[in-house]
Protein backbone atom coordinates (compact mmCIF):
# COMPACT_ATOMS: atom_id res chain seq x y z
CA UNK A 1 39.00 -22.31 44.41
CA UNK A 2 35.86 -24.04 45.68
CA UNK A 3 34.38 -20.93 47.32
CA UNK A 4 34.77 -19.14 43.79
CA UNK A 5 33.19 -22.07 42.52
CA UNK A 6 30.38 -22.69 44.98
CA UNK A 7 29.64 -18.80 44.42
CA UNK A 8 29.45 -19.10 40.57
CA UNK A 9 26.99 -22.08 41.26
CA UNK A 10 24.76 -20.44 43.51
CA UNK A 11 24.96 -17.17 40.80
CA UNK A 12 23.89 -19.90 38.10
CA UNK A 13 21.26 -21.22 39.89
CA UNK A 14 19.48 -17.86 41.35
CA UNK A 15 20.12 -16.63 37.64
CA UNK A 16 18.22 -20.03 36.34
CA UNK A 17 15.63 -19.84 38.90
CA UNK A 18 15.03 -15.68 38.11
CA UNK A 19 14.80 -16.52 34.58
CA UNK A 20 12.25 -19.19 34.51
CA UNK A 21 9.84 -17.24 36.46
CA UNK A 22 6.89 -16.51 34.12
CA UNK A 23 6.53 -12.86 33.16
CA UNK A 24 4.04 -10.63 35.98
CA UNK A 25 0.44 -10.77 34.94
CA UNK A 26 -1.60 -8.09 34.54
CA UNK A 27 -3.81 -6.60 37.02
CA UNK A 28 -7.77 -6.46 36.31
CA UNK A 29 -7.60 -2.55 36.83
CA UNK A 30 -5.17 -3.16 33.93
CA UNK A 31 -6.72 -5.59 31.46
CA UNK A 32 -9.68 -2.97 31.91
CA UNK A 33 -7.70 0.20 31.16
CA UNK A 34 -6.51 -1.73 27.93
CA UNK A 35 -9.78 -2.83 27.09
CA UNK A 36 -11.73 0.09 27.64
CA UNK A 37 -8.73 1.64 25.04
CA UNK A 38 -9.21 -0.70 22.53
CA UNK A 39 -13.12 -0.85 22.67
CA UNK A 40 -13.95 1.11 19.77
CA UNK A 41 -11.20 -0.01 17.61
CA UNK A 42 -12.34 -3.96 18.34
CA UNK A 43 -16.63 -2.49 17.59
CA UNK A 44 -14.71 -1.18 14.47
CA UNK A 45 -12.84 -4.43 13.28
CA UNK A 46 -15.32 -6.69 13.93
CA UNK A 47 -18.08 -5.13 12.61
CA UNK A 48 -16.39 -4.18 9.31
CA UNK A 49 -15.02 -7.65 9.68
CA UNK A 50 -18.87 -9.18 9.66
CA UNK A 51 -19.47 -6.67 6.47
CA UNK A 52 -15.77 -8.05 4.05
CA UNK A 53 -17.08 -11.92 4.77
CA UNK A 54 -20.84 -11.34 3.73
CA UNK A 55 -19.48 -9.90 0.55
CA UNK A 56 -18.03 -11.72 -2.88
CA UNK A 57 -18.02 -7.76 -4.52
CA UNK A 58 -14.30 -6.68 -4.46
CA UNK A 59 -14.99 -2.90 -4.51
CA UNK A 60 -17.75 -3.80 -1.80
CA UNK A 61 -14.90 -5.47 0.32
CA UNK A 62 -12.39 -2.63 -0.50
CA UNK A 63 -15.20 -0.14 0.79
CA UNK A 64 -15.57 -2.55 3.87
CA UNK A 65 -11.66 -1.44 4.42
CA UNK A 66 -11.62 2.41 4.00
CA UNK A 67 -13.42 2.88 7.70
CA UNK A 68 -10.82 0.30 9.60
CA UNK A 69 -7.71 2.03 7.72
CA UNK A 70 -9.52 5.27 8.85
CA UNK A 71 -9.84 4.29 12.79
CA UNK A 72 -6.35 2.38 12.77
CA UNK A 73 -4.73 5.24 11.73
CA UNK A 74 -6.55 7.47 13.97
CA UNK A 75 -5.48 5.73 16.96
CA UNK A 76 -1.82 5.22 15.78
CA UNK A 77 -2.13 9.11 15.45
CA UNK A 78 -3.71 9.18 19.39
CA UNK A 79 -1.05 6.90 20.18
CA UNK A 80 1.85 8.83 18.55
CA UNK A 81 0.71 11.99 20.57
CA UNK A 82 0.91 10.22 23.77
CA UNK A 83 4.54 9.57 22.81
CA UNK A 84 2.85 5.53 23.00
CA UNK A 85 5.76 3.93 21.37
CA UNK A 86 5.31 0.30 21.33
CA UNK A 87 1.27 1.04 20.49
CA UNK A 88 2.49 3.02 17.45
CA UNK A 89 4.71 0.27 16.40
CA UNK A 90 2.28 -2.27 17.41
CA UNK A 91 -0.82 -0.59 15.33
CA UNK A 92 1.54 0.51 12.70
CA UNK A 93 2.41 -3.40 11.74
CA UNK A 94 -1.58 -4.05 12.16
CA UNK A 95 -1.79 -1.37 9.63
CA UNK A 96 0.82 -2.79 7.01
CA UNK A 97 -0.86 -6.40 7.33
CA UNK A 98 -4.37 -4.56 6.20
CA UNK A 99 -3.12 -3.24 3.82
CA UNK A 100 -1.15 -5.39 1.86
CA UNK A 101 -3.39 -8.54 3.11
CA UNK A 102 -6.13 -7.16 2.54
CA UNK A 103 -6.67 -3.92 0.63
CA UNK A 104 -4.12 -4.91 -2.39
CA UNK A 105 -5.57 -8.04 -3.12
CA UNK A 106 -9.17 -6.23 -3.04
CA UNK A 107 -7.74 -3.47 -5.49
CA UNK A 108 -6.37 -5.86 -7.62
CA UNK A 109 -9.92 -7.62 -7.68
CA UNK A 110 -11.97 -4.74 -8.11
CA UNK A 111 -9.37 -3.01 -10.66
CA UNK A 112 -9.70 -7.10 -12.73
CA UNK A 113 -13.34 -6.43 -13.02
CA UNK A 114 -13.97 -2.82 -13.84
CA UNK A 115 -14.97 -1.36 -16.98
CA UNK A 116 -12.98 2.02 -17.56
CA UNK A 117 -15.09 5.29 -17.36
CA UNK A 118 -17.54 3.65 -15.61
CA UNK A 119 -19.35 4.84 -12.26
CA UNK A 120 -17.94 1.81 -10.55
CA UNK A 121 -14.18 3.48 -11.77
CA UNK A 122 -15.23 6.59 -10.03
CA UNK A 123 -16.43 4.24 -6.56
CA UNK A 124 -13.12 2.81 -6.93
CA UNK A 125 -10.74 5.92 -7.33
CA UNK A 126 -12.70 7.26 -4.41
CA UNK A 127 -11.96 4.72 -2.18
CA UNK A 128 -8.53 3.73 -3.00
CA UNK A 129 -8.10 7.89 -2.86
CA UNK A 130 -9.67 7.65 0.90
CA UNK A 131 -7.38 4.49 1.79
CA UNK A 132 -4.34 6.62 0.96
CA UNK A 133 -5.18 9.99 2.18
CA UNK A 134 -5.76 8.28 5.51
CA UNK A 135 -2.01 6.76 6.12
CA UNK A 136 0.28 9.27 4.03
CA UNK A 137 -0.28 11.23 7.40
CA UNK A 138 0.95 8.89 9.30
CA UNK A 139 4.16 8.68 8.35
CA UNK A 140 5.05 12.19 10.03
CA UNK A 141 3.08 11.40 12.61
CA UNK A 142 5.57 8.25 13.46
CA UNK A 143 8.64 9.97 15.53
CA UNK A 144 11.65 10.45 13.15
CA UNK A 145 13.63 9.71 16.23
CA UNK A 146 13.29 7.75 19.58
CA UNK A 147 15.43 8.26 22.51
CA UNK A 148 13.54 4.62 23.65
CA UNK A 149 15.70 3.02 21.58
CA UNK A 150 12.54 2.36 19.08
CA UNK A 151 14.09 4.39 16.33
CA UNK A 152 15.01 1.86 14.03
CA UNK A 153 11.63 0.02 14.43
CA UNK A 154 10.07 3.14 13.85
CA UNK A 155 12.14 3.99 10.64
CA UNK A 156 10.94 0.80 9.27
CA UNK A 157 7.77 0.70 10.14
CA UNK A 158 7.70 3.92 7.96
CA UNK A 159 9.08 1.94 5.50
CA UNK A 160 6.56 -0.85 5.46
CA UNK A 161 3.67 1.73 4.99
CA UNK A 162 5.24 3.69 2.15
CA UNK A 163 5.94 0.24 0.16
CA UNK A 164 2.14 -0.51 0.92
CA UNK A 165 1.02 2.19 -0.45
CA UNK A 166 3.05 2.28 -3.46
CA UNK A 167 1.95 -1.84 -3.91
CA UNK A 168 -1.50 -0.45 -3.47
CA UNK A 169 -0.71 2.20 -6.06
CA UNK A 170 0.28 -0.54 -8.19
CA UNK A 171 -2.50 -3.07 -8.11
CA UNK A 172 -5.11 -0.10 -9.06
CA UNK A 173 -3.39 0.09 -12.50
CA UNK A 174 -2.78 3.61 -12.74
């Protein structure tokens, strides 16, 4: 009885003192890989990021988008051929927050303050055209299935994206 117990103790405590090890860190050879991966998509974001806080113009701002949907989806597409998984899922919910946080609320803004017929109508169509002929690929390009065990995050992340675009669908009034 107090050998089963002693061993159930000792099990506890190598289990306690495995689990509260903090996780590996990466290497530099590895921060660098990811880094050097990421490099263009960061120039991307932040520079577009510099252009949506200098302007108050909602169809400027929604304009300001277009490019980082473009190169988001571009490397979820890069990703998905690699068979990258957790980048896909990772980019994917990157994606969603864009655009519902910020191209829907631009639409909406723009769509408030244009005239009907006018040029600016046209700017607008074009763009919110561009925004959504960048991700409808995406959704085939996310794997239908996942032997990873990712399926059902990949399912919804499908999901999220389709209900963005329809809410961006939505806020441009027609």
């Amino acid at each position: 009885m107090i050998r089963n117990l002693l061993t159930i103790s000792g099990l506890a405590l190598i289990c306690a003192v495995v689990g509260a090890q903090s996780p590996p860190q990466l290497s530099v050879l590895d921060q660098n890989r990811l880094l050097q991966r990421n490099r263009e998509l960061l120039r991307e974001l932040v520079g577009r990021s510099l252009e949506l806080a200098k302007s108050t113009d909602p169809l400027a701002k929604l304009g300001s988008c277009q490019p980082i949907v473009a190169k988001l989806t571009d490397e979820i597409r890069i990703a998905s051929e690699a068979n990258d998984l957790p980048r896909v899922i990772e980019l994917g919910k990157h994606l969603d927050k864009l655009l519902l946080d910020g191209v829907t609320p631009n639409v909406q803004r723009a769509r408030g303050r244009i005239t009907r017929g006018s040029q600016d109508e046209r700017k607008f169509i074009e763009v919110r055209d561009q925004i959504l002929q960048s991700v409808a690929p995406i959704e085939s390009a996310i794997p239908a299935n996942s032997r990873s065990g990712q399926g059902r995050e990949l399912s919804e992340l499908r999901q999220l994206l389709q209900d963005a675009q329809n809410q961006i669908r939505k806020a441009s009034g027609f």
